[in-house]
C-alpha atoms as a PDB file:
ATOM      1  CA  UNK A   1       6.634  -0.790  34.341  1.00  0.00           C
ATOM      2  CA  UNK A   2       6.581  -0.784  30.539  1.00  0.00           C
ATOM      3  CA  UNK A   3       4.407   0.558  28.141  1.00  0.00           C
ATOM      4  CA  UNK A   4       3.309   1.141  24.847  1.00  0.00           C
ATOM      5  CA  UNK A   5       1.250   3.694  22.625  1.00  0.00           C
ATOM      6  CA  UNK A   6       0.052   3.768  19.128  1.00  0.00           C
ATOM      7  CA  UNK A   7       2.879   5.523  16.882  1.00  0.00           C
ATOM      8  CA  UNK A   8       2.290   7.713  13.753  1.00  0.00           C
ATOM      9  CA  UNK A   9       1.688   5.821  10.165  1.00  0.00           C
ATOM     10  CA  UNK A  10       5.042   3.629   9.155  1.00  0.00           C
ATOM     11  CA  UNK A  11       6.461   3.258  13.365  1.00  0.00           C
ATOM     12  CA  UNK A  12       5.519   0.598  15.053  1.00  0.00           C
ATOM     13  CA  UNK A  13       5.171   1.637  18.350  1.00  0.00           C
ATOM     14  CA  UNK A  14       5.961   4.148  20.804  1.00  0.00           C
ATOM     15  CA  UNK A  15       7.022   3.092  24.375  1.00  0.00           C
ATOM     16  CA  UNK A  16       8.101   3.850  28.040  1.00  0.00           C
ATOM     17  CA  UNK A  17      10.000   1.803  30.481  1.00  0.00           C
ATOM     18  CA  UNK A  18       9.580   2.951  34.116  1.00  0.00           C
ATOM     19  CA  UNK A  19      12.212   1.475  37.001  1.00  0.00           C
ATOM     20  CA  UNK A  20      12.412   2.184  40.532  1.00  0.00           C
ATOM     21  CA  UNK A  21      15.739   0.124  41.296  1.00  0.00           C
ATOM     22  CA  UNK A  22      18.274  -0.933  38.703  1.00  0.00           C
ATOM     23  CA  UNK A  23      17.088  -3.749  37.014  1.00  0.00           C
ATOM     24  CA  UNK A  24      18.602  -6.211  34.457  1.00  0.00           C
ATOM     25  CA  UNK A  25      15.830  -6.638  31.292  1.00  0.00           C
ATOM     26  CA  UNK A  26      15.618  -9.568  28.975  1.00  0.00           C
ATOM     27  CA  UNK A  27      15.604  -8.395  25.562  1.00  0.00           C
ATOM     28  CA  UNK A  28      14.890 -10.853  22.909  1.00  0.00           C
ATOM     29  CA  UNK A  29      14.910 -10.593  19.060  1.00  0.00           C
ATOM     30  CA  UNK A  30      11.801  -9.269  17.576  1.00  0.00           C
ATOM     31  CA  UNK A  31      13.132  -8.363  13.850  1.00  0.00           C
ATOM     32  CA  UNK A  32      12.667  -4.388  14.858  1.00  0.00           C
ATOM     33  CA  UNK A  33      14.983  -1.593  15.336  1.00  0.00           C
ATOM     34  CA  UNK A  34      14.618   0.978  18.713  1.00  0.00           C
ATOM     35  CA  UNK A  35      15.875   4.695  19.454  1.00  0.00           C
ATOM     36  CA  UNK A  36      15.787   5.064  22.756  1.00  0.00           C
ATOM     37  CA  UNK A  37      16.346   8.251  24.748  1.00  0.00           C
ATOM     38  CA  UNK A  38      17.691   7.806  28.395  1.00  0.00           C
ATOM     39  CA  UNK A  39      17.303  11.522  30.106  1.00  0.00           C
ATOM     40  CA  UNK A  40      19.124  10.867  33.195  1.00  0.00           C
ATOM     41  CA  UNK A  41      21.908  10.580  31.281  1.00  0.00           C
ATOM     42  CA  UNK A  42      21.077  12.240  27.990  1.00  0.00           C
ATOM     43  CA  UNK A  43      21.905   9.396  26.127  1.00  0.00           C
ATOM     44  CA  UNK A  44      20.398   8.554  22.535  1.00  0.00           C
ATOM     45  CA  UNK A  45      21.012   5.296  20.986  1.00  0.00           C
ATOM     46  CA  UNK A  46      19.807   3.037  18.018  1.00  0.00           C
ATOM     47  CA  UNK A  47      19.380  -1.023  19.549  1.00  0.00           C
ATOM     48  CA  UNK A  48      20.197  -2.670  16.511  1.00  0.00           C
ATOM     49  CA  UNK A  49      18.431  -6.213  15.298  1.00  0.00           C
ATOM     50  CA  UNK A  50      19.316  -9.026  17.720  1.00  0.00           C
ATOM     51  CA  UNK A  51      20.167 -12.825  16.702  1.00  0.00           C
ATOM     52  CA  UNK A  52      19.362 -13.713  20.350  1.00  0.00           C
ATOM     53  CA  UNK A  53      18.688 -12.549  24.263  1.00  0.00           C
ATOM     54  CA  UNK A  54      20.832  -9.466  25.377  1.00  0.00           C
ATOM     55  CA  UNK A  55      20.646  -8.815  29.022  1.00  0.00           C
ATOM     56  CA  UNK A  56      20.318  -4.823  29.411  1.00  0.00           C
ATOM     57  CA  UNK A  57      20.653  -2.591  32.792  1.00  0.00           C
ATOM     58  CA  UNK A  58      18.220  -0.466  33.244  1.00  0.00           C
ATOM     59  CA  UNK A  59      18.966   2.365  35.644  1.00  0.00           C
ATOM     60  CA  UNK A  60      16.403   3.926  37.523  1.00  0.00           C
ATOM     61  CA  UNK A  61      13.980   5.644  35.879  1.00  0.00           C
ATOM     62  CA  UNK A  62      12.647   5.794  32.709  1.00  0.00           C
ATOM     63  CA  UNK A  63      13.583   5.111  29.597  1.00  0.00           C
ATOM     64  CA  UNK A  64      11.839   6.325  26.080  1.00  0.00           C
ATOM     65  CA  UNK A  65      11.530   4.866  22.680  1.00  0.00           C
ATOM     66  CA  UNK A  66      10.435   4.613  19.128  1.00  0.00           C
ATOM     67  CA  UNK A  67      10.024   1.158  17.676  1.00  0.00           C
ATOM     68  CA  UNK A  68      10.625   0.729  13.831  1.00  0.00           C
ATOM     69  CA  UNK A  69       9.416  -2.338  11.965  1.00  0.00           C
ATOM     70  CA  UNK A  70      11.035  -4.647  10.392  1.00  0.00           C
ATOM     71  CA  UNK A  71      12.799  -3.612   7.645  1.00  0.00           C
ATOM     72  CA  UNK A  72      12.315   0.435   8.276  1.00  0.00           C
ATOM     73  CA  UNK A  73      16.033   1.211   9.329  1.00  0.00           C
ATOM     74  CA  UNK A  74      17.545   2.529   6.338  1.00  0.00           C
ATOM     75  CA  UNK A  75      15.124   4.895   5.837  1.00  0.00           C
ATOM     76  CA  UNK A  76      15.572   6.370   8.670  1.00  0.00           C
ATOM     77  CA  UNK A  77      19.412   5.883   9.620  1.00  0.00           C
ATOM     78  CA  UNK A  78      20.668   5.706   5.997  1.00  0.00           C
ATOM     79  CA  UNK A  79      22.801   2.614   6.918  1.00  0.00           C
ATOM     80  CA  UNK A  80      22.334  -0.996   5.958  1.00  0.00           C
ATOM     81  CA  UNK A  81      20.464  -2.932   9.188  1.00  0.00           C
ATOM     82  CA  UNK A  82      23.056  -5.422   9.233  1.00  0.00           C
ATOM     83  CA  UNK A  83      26.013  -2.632  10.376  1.00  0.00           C
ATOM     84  CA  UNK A  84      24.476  -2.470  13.804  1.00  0.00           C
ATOM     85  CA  UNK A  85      23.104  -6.084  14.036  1.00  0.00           C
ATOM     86  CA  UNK A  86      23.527  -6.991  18.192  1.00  0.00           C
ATOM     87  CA  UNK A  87      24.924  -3.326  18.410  1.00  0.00           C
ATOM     88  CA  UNK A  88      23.785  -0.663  20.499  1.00  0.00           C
ATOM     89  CA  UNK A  89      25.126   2.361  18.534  1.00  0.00           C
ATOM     90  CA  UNK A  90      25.020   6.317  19.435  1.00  0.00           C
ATOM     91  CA  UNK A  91      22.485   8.006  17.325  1.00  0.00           C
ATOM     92  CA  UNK A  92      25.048  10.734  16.814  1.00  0.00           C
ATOM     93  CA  UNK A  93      27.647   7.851  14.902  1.00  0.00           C
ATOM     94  CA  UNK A  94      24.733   7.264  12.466  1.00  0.00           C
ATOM     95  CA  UNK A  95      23.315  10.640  11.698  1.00  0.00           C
ATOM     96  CA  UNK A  96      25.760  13.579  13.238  1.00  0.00           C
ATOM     97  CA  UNK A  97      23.213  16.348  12.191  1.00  0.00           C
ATOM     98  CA  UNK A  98      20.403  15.134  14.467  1.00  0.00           C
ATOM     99  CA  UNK A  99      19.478  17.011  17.084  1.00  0.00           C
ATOM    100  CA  UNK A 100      16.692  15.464  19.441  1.00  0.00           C
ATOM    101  CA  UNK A 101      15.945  17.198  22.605  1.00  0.00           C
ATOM    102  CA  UNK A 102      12.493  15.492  23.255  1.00  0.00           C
ATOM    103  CA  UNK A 103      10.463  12.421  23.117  1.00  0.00           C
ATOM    104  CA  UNK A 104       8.339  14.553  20.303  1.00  0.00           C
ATOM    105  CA  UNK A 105      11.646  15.276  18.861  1.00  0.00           C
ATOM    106  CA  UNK A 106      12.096  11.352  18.135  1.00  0.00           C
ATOM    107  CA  UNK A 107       9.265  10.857  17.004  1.00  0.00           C
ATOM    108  CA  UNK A 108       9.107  13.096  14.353  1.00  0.00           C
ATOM    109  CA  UNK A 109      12.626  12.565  13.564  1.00  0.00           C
ATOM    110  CA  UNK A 110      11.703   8.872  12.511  1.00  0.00           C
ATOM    111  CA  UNK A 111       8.118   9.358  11.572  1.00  0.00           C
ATOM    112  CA  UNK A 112       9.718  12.238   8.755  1.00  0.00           C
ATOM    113  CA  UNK A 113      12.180   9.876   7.571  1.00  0.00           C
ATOM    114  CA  UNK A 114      10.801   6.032   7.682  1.00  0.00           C
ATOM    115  CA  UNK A 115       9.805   4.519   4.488  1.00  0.00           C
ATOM    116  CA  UNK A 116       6.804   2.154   3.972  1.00  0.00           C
ATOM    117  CA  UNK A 117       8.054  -0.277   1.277  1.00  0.00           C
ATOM    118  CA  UNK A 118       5.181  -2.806   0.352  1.00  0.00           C
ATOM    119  CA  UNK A 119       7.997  -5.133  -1.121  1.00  0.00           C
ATOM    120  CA  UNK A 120       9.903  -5.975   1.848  1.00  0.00           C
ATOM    121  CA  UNK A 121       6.657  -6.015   4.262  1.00  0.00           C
ATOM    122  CA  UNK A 122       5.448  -8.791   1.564  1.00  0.00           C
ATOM    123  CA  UNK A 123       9.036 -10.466   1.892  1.00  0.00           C
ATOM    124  CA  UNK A 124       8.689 -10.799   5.787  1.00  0.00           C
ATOM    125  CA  UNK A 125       5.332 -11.633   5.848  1.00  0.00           C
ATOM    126  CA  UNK A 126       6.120 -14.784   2.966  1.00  0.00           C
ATOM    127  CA  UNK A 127       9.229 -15.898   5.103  1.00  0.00           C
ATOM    128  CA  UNK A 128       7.262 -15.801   8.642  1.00  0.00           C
ATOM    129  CA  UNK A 129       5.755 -19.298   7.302  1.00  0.00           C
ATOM    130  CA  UNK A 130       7.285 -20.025   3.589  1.00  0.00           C
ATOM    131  CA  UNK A 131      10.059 -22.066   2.223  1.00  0.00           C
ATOM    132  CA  UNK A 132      13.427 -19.897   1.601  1.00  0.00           C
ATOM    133  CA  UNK A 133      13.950 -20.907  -1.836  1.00  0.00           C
ATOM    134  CA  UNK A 134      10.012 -20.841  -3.204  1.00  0.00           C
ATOM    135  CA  UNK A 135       9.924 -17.550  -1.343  1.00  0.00           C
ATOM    136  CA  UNK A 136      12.598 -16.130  -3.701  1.00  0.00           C
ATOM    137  CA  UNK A 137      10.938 -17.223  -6.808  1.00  0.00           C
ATOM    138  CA  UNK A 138       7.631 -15.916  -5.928  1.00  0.00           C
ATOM    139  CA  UNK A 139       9.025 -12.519  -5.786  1.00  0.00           C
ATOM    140  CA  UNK A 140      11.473 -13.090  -8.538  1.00  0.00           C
ATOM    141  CA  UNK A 141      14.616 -12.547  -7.262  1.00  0.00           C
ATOM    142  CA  UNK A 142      17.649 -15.359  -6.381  1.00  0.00           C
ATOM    143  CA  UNK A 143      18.990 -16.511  -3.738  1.00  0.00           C
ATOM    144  CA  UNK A 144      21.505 -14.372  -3.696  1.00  0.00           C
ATOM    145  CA  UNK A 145      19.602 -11.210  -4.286  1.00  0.00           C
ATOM    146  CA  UNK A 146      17.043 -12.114  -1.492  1.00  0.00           C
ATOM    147  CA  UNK A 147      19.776 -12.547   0.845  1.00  0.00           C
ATOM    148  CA  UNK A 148      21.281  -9.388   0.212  1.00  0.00           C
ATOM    149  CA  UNK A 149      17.836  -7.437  -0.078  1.00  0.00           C
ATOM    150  CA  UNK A 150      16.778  -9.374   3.731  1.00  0.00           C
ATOM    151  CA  UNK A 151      20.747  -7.976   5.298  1.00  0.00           C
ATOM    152  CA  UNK A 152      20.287  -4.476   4.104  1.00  0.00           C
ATOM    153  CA  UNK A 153      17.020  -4.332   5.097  1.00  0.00           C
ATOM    154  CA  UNK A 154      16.130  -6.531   7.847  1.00  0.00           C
ATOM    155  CA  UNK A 155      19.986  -7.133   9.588  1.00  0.00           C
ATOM    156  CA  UNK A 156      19.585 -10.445   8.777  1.00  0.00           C
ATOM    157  CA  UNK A 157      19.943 -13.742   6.185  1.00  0.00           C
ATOM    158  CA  UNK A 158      16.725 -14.995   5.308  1.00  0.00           C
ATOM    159  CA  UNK A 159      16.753 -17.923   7.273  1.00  0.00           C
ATOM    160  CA  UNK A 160      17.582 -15.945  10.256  1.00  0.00           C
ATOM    161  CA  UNK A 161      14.902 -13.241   9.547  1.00  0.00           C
ATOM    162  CA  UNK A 162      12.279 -16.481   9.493  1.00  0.00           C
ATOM    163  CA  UNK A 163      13.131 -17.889  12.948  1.00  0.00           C
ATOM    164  CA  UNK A 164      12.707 -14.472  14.414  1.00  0.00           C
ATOM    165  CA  UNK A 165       9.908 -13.395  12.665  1.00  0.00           C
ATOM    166  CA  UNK A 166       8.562 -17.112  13.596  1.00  0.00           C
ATOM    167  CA  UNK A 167       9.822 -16.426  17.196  1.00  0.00           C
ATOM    168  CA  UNK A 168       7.931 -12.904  17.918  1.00  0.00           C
ATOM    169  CA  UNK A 169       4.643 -14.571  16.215  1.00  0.00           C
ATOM    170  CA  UNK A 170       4.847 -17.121  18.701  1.00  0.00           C
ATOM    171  CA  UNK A 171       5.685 -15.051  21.915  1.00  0.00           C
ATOM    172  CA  UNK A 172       2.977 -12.744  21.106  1.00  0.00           C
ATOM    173  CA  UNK A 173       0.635 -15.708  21.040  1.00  0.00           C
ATOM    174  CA  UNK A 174       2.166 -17.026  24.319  1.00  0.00           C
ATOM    175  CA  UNK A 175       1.243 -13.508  25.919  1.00  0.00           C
ATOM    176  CA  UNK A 176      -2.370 -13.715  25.137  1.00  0.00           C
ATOM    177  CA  UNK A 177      -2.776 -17.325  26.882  1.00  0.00           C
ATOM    178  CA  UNK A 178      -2.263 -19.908  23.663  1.00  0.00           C
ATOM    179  CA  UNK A 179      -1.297 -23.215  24.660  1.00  0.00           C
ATOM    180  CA  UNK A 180       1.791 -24.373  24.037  1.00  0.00           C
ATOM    181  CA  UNK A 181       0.942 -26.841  21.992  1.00  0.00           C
ATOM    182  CA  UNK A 182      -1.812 -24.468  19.647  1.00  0.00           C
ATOM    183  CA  UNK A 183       1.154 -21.710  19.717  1.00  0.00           C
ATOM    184  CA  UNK A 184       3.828 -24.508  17.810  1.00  0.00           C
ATOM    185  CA  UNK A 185       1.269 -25.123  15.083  1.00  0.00           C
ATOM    186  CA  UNK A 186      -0.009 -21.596  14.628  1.00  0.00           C
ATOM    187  CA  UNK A 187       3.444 -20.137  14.627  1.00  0.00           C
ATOM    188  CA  UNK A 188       4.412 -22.775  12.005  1.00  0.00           C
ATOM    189  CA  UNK A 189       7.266 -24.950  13.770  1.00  0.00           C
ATOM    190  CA  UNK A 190       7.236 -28.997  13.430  1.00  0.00           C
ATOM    191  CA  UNK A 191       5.916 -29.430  16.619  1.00  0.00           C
ATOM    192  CA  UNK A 192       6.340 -28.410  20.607  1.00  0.00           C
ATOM    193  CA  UNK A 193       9.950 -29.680  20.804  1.00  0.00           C
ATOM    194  CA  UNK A 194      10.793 -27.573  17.883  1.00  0.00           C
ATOM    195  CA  UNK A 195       8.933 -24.445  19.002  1.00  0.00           C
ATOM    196  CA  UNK A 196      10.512 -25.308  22.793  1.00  0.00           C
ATOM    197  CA  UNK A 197      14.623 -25.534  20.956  1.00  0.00           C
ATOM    198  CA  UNK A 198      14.156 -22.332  18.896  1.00  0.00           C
ATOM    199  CA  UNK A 199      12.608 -20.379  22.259  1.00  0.00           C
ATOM    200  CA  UNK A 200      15.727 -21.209  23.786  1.00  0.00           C
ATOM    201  CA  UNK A 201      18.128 -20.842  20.899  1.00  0.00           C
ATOM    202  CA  UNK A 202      16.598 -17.065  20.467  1.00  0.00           C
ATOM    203  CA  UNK A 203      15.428 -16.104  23.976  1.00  0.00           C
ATOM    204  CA  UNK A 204      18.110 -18.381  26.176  1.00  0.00           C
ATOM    205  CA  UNK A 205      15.150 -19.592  28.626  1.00  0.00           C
ATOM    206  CA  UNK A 206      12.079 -21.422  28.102  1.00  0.00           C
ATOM    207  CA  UNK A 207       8.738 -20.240  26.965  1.00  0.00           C
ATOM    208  CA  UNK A 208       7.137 -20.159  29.988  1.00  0.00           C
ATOM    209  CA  UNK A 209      10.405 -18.170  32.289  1.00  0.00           C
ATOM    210  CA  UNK A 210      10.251 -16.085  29.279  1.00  0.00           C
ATOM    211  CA  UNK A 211       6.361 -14.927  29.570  1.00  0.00           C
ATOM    212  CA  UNK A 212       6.114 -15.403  32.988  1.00  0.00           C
ATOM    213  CA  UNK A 213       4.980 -11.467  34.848  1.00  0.00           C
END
C-alpha cells in the first residue's frame, strides 16, 4: 500500500510504502529526487532523477520517504542532480556528517536544507509546454547556459527535463480518469500516438498497464 502526506514548505511530499510479500515496483521518471529510509535494513539512500522505468524490489515491509521537487537537490545534497541521474546512491557518499535515525530526522534534514529558487521553478514550468530555444531567450540565458543550469539542477538536458515534466503532467491526468485522447492535448503532445510513444519510451508499458490498480 502506498501513501502520501503533505510535507513542510519547499518538499514535495512525504510518503510510505507498505508490502506484505516482496514485490517488484515500477518506478517511472517524475523529474524529482527521493531519500528513502528502509528500517529493516537500516538503509538510507538518495533515488536519483530517472530517464526511464527502473524496476525496484521491495522487501517486505515498509519503506519511508521524502520527495524533493524538481530542481531542489543541490540544496540539499550539495551535488549537481546530474551525478546521481538513474543512481541509487547511499546518503552517507553524499553527505558523511548526516546522521538520520528517524523518519522526523529526514524530514527535517531536507526541510533545513532545500532551497526554493523561483528561477528554476519558472524554467520547468516554461519547458513543461514551451519551445527549447524561445524558452532560453525568455529568461535570457543561451543555449548553452540553460543546458547547464537544467543538468545541475534538474539531472537533466532541457529537452529531456520537457518529456518528463510532459510525462508526469500526463500520468497524473491519467490517474484522475482523463481520456486518453483529452490527456494528449492537455499535456501538450501532437496527438494520442505521440502521447502513446513517449509513455512507452519513459515508462516501458502503455498508459493504461501503467495506471491500471
Amino acid at each position: 500500500m502506498y501513501a502520501e502526506r503533505p510535507a513542510p514548505a519547499g518538499l514535495a511530499c512525504l510518503w510510505t510504502r507498505t508490502v506484505s510479500s516482496p514485490t517488484v515496483q515500477r518506478v517511472v521518471p517524475d523529474g524529482c529526487t527521493d531519500l528513502i529510509w528502509t528500517p529493516a535494513s537500516g538503509t538510507l539512500f538518495v533515488a536519483g532523477p530517472d530517464t526511464s522505468a527502473q524496476l525496484a524490489t521491495v522487501a517486505p515491509g515498509t519503506l519511508y520517504g521524502v520527495r524533493l521537487p524538481p530542481g531542489a537537490f543541490p540544496s540539499v545534497f550539495g551535488a549537481p542532480a546530474h551525478a546521481v541521474r538513474d543512481l541509487r546512491v547511499p546518503l552517507s557518499e553524499l553527505v558523511p556528517s548526516a546522521r538520520l535515525d528517524s523518519f522526523s530526522d529526514m524530514v527535517s534534514f531536507c526541510a533545513s536544507r532545500v532551497v526554493v529558487d523561483p528561477a528554476l521553478a519558472a524554467t520547468a514550468s516554461l519547458l513543461r509546454s514551451g519551445d527549447v530555444g524561445a524558452v532560453a531567450w525568455e529568461i535570457g540565458l543561451s543555449s548553452r547556459q540553460l543546458r547547464r543550469r537544467c543538468l545541475d539542477a534538474f539531472g537533466y538536458p532541457p529537452k529531456v527535463l520537457q518529456r518528463v515534466l510532459r510525462f508526469d503532467t500526463a500520468l497524473r491526468l491519467a490517474w484522475n480518469g482523463v481520456p486518453f485522447s483529452a490527456v494528449a492535448f492537455e499535456a501538450g503532445y501532437a496527438d494520442q500516438a505521440h502521447l502513446a510513444r513517449e509513455v512507452r519510451a519513459l515508462a516501458g508499458v502503455p498508459l493504461g498497464q501503467l495506471i491500471r490498480p
